[in-house]
PDB file of N, CA and C in Angstrom:
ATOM      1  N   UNK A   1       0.863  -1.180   0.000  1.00  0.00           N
ATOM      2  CA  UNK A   1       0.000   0.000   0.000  1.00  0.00           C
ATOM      3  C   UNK A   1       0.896   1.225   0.000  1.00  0.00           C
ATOM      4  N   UNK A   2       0.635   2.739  -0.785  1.00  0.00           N
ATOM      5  CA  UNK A   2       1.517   3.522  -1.134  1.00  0.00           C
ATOM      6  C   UNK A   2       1.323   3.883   0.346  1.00  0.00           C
ATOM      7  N   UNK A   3       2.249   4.934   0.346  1.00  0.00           N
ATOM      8  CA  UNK A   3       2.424   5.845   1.587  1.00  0.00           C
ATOM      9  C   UNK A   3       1.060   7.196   1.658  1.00  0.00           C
ATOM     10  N   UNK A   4       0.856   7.455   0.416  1.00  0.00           N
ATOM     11  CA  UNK A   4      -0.555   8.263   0.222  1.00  0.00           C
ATOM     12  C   UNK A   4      -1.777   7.544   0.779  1.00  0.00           C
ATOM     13  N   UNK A   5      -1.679   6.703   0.519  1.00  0.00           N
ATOM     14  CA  UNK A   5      -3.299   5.786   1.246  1.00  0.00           C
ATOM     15  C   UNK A   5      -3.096   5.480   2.389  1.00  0.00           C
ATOM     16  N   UNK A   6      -2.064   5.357   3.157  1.00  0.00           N
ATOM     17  CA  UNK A   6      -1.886   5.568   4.564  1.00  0.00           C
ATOM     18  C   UNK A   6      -1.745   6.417   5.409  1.00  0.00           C
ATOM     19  N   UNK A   7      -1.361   7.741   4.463  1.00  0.00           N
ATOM     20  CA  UNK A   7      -1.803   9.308   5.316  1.00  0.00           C
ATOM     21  C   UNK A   7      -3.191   9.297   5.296  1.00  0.00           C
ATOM     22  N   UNK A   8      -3.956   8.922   3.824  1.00  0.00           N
ATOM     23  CA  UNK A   8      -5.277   9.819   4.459  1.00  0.00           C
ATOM     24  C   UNK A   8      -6.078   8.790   4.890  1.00  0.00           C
ATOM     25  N   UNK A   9      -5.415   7.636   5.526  1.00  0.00           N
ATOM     26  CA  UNK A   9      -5.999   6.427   5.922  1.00  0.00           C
ATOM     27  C   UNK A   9      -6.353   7.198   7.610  1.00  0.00           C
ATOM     28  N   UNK A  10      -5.079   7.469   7.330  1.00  0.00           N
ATOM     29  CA  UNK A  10      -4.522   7.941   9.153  1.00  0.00           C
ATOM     30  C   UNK A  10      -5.613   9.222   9.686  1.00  0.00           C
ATOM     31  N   UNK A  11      -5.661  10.135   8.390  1.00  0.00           N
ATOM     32  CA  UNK A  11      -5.949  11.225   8.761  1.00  0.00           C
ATOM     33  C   UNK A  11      -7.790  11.752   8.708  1.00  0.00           C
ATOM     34  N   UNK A  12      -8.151  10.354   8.433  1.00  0.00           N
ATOM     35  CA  UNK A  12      -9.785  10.083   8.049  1.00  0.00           C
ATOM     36  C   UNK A  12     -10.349   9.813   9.266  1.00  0.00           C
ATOM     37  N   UNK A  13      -9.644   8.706   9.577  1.00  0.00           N
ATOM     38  CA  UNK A  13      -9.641   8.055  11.149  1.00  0.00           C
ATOM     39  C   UNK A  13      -9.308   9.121  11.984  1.00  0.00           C
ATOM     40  N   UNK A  14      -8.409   9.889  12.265  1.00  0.00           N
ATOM     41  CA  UNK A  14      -8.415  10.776  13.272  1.00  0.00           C
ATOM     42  C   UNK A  14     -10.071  12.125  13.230  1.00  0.00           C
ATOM     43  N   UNK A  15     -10.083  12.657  12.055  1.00  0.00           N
ATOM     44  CA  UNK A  15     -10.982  12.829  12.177  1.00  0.00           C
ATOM     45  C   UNK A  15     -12.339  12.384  12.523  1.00  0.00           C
ATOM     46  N   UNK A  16     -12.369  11.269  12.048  1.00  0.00           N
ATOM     47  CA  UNK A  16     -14.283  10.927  12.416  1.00  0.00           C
ATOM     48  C   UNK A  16     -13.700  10.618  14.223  1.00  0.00           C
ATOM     49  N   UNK A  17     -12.568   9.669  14.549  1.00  0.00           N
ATOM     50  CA  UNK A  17     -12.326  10.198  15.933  1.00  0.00           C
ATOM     51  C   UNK A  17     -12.802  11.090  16.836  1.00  0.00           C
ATOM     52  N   UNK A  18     -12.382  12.047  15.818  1.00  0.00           N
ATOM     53  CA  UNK A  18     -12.303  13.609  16.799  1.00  0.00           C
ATOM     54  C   UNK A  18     -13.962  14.017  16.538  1.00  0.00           C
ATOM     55  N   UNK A  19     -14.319  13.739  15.929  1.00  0.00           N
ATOM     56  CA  UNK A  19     -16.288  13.806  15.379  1.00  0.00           C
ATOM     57  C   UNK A  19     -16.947  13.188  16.772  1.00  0.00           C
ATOM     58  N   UNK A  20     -16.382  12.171  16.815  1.00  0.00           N
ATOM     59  CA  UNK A  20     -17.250  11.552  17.997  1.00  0.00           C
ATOM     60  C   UNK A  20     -16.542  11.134  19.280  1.00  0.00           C
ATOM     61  N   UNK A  21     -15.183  12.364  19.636  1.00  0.00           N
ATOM     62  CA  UNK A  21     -14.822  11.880  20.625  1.00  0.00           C
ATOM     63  C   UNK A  21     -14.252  10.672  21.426  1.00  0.00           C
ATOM     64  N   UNK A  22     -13.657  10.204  20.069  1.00  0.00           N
ATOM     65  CA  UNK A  22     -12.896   8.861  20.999  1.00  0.00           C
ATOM     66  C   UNK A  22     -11.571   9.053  20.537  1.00  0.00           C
ATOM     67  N   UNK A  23     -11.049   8.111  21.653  1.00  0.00           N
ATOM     68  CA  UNK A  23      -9.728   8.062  21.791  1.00  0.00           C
ATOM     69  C   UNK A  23      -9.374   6.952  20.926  1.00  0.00           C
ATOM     70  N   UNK A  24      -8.240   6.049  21.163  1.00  0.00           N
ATOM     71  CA  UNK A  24      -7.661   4.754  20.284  1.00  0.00           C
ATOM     72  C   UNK A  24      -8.179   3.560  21.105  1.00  0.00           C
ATOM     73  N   UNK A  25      -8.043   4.160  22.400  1.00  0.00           N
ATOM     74  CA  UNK A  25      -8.598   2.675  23.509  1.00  0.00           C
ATOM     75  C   UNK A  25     -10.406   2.791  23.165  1.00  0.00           C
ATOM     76  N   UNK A  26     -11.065   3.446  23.194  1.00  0.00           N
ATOM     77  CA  UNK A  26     -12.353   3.956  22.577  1.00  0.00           C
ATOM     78  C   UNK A  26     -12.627   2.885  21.621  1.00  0.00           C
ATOM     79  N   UNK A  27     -12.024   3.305  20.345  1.00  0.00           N
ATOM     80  CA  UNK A  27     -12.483   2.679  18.526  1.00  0.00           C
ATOM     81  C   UNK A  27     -11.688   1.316  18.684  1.00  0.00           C
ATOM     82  N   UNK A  28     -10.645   0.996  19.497  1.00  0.00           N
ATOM     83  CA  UNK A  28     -10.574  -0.347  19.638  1.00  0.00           C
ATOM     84  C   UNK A  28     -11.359  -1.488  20.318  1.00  0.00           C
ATOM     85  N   UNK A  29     -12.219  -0.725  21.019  1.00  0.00           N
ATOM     86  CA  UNK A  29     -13.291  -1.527  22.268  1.00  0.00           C
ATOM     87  C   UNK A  29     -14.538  -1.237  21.253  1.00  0.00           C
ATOM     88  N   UNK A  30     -14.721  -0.218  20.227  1.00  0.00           N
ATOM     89  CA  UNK A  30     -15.935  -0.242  19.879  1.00  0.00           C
ATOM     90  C   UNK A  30     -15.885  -0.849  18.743  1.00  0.00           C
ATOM     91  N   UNK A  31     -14.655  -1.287  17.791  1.00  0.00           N
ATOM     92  CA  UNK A  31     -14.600  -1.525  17.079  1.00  0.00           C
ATOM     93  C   UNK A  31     -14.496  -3.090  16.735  1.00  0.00           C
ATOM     94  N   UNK A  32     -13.957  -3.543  17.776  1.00  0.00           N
ATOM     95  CA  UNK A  32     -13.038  -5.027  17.742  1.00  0.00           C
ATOM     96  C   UNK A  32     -11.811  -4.985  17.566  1.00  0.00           C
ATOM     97  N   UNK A  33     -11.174  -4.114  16.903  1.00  0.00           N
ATOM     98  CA  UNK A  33      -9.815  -4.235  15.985  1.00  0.00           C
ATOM     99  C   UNK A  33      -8.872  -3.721  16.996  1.00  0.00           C
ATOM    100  N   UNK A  34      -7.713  -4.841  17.390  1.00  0.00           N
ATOM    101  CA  UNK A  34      -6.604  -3.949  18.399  1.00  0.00           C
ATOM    102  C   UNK A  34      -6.423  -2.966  18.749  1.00  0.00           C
ATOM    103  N   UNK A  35      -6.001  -2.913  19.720  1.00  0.00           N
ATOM    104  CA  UNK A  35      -5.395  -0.958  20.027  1.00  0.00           C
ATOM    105  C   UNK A  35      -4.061  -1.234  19.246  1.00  0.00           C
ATOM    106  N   UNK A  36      -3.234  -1.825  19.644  1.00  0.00           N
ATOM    107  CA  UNK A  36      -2.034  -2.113  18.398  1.00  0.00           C
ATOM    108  C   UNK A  36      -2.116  -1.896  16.667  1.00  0.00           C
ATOM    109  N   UNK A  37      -3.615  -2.736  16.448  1.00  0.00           N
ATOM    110  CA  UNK A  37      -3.531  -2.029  15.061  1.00  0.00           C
ATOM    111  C   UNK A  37      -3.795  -0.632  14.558  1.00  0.00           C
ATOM    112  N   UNK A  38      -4.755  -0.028  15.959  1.00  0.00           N
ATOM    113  CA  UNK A  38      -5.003   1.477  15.696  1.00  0.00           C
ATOM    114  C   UNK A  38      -4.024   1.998  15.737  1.00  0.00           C
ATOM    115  N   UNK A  39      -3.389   1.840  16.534  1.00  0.00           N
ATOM    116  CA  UNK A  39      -1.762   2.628  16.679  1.00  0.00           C
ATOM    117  C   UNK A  39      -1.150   2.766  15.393  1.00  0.00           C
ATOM    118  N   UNK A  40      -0.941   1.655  14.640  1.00  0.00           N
ATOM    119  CA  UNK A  40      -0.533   1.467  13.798  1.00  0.00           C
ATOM    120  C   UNK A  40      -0.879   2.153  12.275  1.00  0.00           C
ATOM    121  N   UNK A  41      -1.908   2.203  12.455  1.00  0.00           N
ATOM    122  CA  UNK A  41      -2.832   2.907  11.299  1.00  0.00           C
ATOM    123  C   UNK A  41      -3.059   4.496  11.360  1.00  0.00           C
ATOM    124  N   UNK A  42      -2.347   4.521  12.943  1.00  0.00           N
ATOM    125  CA  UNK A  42      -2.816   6.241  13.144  1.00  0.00           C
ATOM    126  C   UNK A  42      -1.791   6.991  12.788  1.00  0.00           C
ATOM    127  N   UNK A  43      -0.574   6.359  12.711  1.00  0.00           N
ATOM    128  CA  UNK A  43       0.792   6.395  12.749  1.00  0.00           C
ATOM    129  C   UNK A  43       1.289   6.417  11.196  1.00  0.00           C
ATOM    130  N   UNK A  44       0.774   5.094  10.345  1.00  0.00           N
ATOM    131  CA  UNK A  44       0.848   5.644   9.356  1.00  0.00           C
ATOM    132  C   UNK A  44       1.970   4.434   8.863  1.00  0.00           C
ATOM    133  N   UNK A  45       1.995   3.193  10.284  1.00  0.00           N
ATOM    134  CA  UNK A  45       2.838   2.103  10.204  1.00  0.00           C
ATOM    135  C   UNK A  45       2.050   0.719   9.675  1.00  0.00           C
ATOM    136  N   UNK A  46       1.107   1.176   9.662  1.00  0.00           N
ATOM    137  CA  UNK A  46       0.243  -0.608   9.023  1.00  0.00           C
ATOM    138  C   UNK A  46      -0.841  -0.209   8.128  1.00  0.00           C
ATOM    139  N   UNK A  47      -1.175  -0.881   7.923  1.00  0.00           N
ATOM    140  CA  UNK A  47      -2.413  -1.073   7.294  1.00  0.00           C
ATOM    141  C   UNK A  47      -3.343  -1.966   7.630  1.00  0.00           C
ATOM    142  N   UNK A  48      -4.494  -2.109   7.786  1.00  0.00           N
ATOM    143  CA  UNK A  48      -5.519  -2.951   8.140  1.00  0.00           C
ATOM    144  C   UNK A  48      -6.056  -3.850   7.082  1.00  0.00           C
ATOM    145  N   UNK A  49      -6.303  -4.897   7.616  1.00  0.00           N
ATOM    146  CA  UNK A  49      -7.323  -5.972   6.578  1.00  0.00           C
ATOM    147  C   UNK A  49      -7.980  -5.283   6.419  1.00  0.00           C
ATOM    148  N   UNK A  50      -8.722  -6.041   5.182  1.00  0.00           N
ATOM    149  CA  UNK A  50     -10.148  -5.370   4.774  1.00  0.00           C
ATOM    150  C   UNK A  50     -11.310  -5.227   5.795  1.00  0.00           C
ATOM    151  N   UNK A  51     -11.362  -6.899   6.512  1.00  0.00           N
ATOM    152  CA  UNK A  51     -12.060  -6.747   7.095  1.00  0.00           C
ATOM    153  C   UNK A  51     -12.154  -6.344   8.537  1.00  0.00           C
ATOM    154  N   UNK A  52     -10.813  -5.584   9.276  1.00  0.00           N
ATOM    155  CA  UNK A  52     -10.536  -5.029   9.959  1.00  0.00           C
ATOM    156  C   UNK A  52     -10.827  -3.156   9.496  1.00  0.00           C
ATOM    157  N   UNK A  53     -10.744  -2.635   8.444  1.00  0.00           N
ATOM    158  CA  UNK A  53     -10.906  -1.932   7.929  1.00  0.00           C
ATOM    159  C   UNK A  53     -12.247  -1.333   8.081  1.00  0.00           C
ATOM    160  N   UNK A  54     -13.116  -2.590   7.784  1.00  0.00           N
ATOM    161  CA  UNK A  54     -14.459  -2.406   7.742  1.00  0.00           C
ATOM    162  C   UNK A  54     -15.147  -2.306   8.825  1.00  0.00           C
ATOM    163  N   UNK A  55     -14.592  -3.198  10.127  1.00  0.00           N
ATOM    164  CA  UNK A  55     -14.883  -3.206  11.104  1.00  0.00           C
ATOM    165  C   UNK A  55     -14.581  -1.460  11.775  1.00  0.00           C
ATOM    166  N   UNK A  56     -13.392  -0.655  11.621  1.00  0.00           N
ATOM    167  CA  UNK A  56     -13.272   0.252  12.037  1.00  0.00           C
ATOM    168  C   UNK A  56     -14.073   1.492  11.321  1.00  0.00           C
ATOM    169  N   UNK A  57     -14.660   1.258   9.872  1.00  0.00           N
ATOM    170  CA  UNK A  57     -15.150   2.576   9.431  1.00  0.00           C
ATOM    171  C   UNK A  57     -16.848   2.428  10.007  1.00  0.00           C
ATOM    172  N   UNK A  58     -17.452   1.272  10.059  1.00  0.00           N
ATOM    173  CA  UNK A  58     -18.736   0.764  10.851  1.00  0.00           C
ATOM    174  C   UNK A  58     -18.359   1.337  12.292  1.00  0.00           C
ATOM    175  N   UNK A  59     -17.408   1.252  12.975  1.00  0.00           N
ATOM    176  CA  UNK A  59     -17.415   2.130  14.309  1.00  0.00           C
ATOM    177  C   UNK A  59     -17.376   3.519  14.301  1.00  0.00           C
ATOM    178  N   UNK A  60     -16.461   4.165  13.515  1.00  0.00           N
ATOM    179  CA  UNK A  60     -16.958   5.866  13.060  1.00  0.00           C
ATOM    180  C   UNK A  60     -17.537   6.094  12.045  1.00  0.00           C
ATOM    181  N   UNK A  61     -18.894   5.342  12.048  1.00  0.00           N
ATOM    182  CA  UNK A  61     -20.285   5.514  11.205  1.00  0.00           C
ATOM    183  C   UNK A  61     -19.491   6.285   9.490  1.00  0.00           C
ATOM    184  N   UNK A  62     -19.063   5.513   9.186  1.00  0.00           N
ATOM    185  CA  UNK A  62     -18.413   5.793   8.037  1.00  0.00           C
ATOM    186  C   UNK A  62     -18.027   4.440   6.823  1.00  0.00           C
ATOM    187  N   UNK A  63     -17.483   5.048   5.612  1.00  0.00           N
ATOM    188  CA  UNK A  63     -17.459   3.692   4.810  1.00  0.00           C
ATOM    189  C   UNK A  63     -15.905   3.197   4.789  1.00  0.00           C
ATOM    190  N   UNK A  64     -15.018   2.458   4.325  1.00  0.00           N
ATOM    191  CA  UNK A  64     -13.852   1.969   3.829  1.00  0.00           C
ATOM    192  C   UNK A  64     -13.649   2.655   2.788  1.00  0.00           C
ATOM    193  N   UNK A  65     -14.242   2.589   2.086  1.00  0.00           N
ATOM    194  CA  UNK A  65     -14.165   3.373   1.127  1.00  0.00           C
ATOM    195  C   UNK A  65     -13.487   5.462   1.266  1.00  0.00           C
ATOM    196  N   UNK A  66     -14.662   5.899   2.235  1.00  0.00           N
ATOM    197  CA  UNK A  66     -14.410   7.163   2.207  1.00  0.00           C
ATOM    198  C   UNK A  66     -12.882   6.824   3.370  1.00  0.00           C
ATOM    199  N   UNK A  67     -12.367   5.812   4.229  1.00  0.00           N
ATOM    200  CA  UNK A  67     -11.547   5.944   5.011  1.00  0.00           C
ATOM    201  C   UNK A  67     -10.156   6.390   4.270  1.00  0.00           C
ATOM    202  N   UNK A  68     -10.413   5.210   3.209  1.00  0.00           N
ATOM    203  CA  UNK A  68      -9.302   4.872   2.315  1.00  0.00           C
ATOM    204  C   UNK A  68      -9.246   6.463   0.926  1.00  0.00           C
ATOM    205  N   UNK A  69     -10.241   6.935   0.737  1.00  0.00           N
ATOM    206  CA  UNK A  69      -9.508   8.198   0.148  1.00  0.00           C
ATOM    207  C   UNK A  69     -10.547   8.086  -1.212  1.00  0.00           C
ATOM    208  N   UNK A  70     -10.666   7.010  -1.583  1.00  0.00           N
ATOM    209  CA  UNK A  70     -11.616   6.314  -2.412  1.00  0.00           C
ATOM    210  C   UNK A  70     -12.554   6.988  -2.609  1.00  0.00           C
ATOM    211  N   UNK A  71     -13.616   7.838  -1.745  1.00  0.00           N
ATOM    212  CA  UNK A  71     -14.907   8.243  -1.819  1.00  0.00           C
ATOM    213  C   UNK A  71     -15.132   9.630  -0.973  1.00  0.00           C
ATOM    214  N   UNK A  72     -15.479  10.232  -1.206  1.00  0.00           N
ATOM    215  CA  UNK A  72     -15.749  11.453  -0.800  1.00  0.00           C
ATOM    216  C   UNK A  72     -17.208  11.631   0.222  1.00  0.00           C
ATOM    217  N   UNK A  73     -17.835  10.427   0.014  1.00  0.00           N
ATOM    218  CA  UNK A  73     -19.291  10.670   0.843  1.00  0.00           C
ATOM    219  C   UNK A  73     -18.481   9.696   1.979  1.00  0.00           C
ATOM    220  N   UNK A  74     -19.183  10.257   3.121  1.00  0.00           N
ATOM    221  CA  UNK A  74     -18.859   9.721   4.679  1.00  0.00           C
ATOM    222  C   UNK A  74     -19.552   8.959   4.803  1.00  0.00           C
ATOM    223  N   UNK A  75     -20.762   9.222   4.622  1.00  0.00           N
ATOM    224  CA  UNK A  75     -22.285   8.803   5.420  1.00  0.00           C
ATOM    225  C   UNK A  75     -22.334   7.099   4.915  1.00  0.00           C
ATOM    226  N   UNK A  76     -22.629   6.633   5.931  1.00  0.00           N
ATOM    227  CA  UNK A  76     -23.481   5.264   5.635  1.00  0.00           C
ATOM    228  C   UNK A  76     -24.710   5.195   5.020  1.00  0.00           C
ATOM    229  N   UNK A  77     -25.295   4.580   4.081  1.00  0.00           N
ATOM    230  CA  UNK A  77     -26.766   4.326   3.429  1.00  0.00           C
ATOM    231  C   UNK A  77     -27.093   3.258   4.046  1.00  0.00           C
ATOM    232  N   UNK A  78     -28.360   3.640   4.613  1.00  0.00           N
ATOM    233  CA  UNK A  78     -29.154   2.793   5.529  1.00  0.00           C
ATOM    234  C   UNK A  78     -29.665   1.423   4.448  1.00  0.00           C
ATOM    235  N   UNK A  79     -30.120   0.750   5.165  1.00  0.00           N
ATOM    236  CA  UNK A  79     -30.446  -0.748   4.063  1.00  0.00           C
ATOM    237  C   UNK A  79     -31.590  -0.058   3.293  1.00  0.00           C
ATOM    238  N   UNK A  80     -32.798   0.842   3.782  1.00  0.00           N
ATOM    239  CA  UNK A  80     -33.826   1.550   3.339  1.00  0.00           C
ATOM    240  C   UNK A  80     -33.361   2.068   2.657  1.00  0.00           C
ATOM    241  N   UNK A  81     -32.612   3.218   2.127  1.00  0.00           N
ATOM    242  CA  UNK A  81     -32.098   3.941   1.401  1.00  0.00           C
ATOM    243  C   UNK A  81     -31.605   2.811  -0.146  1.00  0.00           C
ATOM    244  N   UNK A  82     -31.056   1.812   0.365  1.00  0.00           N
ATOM    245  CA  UNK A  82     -30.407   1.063  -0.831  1.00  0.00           C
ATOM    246  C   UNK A  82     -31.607   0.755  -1.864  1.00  0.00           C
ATOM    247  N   UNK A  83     -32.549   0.106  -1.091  1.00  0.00           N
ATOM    248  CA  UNK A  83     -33.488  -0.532  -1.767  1.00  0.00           C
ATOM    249  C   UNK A  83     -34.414   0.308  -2.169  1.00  0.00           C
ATOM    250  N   UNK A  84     -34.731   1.596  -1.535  1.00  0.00           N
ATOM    251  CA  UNK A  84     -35.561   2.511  -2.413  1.00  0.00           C
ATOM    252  C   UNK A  84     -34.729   3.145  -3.834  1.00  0.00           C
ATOM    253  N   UNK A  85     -33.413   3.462  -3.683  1.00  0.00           N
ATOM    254  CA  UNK A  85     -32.951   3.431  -4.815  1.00  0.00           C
ATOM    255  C   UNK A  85     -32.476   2.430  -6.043  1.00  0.00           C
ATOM    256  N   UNK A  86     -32.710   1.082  -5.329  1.00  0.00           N
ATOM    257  CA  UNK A  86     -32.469  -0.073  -6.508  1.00  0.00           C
ATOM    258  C   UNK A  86     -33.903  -0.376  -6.930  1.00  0.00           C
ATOM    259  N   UNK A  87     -34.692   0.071  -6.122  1.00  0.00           N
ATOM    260  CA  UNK A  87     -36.211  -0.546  -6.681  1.00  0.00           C
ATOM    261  C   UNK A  87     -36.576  -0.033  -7.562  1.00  0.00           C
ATOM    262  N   UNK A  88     -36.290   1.174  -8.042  1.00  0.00           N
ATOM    263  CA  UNK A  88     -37.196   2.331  -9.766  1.00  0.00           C
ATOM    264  C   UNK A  88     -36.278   1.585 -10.588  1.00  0.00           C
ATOM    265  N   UNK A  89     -35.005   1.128 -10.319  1.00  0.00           N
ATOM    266  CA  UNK A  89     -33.924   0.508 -11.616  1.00  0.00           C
ATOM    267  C   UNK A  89     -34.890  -0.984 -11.669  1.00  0.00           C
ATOM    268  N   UNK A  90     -35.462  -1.821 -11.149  1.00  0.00           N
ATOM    269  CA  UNK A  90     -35.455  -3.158 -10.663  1.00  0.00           C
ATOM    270  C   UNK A  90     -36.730  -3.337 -11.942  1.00  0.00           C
ATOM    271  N   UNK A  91     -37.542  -2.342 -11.527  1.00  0.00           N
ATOM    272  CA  UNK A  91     -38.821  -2.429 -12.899  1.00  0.00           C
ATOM    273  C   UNK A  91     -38.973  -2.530 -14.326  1.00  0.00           C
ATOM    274  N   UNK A  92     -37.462  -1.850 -14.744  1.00  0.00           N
ATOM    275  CA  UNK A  92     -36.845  -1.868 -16.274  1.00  0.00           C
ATOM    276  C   UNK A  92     -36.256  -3.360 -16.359  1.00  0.00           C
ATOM    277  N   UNK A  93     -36.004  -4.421 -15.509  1.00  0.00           N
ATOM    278  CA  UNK A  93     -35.550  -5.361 -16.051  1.00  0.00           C
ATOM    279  C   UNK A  93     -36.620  -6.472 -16.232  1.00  0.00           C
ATOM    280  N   UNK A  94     -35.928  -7.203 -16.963  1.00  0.00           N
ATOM    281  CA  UNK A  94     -36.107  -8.767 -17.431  1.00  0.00           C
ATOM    282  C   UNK A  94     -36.624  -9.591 -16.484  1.00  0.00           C
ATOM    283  N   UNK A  95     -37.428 -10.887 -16.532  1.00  0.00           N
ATOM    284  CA  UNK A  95     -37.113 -11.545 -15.523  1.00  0.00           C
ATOM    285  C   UNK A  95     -36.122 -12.477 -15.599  1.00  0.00           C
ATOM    286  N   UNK A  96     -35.276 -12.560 -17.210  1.00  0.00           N
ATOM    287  CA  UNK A  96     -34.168 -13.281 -16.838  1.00  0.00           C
ATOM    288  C   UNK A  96     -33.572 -12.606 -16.142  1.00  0.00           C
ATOM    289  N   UNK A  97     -33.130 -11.056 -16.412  1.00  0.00           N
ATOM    290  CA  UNK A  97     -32.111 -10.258 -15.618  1.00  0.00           C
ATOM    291  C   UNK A  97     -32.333 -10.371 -14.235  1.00  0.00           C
ATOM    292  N   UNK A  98     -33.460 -10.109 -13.812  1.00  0.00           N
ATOM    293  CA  UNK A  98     -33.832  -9.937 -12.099  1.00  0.00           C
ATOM    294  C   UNK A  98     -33.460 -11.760 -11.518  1.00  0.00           C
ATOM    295  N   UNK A  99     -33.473 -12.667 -12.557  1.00  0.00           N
ATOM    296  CA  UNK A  99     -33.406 -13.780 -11.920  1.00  0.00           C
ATOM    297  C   UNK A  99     -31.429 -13.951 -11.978  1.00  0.00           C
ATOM    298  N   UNK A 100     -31.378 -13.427 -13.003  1.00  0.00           N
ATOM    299  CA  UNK A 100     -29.816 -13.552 -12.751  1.00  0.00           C
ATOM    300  C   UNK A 100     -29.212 -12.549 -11.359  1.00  0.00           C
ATOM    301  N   UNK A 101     -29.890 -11.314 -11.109  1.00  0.00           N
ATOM    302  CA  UNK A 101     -29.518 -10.800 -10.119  1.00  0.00           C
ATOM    303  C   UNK A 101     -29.558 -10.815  -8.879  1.00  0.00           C
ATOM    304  N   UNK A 102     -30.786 -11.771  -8.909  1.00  0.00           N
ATOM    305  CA  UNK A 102     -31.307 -12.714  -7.455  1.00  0.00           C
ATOM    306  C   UNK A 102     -29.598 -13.689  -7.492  1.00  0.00           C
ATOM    307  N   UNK A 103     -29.619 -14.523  -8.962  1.00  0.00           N
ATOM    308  CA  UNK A 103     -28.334 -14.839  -7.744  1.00  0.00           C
ATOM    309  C   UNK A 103     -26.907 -15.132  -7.669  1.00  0.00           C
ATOM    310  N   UNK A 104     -26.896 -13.518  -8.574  1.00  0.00           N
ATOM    311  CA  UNK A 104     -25.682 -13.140  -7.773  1.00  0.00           C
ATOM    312  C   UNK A 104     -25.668 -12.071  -6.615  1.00  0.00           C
ATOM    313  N   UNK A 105     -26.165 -11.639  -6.191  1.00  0.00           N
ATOM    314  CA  UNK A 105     -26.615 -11.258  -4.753  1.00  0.00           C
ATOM    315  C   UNK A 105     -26.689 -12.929  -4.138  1.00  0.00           C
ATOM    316  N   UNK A 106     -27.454 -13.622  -4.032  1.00  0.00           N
ATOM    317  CA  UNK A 106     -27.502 -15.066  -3.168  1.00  0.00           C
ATOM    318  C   UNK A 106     -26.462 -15.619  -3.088  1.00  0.00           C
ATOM    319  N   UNK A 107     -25.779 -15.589  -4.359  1.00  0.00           N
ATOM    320  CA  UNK A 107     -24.359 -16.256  -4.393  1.00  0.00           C
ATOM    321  C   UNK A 107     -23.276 -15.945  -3.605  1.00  0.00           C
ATOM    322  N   UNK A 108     -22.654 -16.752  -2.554  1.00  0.00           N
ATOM    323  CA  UNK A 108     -21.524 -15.992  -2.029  1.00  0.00           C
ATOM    324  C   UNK A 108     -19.845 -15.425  -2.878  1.00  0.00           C
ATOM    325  N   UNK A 109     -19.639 -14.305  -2.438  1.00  0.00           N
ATOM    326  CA  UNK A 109     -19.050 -14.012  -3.319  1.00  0.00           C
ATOM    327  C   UNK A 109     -17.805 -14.504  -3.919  1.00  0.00           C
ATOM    328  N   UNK A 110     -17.255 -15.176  -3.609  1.00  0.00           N
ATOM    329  CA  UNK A 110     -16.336 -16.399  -4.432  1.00  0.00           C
ATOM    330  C   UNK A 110     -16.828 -17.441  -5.415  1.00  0.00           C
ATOM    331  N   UNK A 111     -18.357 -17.584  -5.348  1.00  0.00           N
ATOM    332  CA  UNK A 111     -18.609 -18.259  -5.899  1.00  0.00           C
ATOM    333  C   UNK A 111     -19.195 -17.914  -7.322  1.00  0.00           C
ATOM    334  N   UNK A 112     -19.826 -16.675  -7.339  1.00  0.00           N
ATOM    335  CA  UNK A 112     -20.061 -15.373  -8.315  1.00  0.00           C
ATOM    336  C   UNK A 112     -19.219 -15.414  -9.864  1.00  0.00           C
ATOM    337  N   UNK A 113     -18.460 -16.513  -9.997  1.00  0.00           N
ATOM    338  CA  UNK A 113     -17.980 -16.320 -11.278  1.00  0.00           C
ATOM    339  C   UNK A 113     -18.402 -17.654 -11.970  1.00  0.00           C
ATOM    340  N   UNK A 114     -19.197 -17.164 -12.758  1.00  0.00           N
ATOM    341  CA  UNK A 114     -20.100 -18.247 -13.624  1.00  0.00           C
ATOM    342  C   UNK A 114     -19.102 -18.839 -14.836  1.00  0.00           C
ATOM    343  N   UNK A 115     -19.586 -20.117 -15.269  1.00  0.00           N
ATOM    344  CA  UNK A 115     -18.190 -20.714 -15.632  1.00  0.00           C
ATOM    345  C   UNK A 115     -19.230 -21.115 -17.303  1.00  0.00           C
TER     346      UNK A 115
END
């Protein structure tokens, strides 16, 4: 991982931090993810799994995405929000399409590559 995605890795996290007032012992108890790896990430010395990653942007109500530099929106979309916006797209399709999309959504995702 460059050294750029670990500043504003560092510097995303300190902010939503400082948003809601926690410390490192804080987002590690709320998060799951070590105080060692926060250290690490605040610092600008590690990087996190993905799914350590994910676990920490779900604790400062935020995405991986916007942590990592990737995305500019903060906010989480509620499950409501998803599905009112996939549902006006959902009416233009097929029912082969909607049946193919049933399952790859069902499909776990390793398994998702149709042969």
């Amino acid at each position: 991982m460059d050294k750029n995605k670990k500043a504003i890795l560092a510097k995303r996290v300190k902010e939503r931090m400082k948003m809601f007032d926690l410390n490192a012992v804080q987002l590690s108890e709320k998060s799951g993810v070590s105080r060692s790896i926060i250290s690490r990430l605040m610092t600008e010395k590690a990087f996190p799994s993905a799914g350590n990653l994910e676990k920490i942007a779900m604790a400062l109500d935020t995405t991986g995405s916007y942590l990592l530099g990737d995305s500019e929106t903060c906010e989480r979309r509620s499950l409501d929000e998803i599905k009112n916006s996939v549902r006006g797209q959902l009416e233009d399709l097929t029912v082969e399409e909607k049946a193919e999309l049933a399952w790859f959504i069902l499909t776990p995702v390793n398994k998702n590559k149709k042969t």
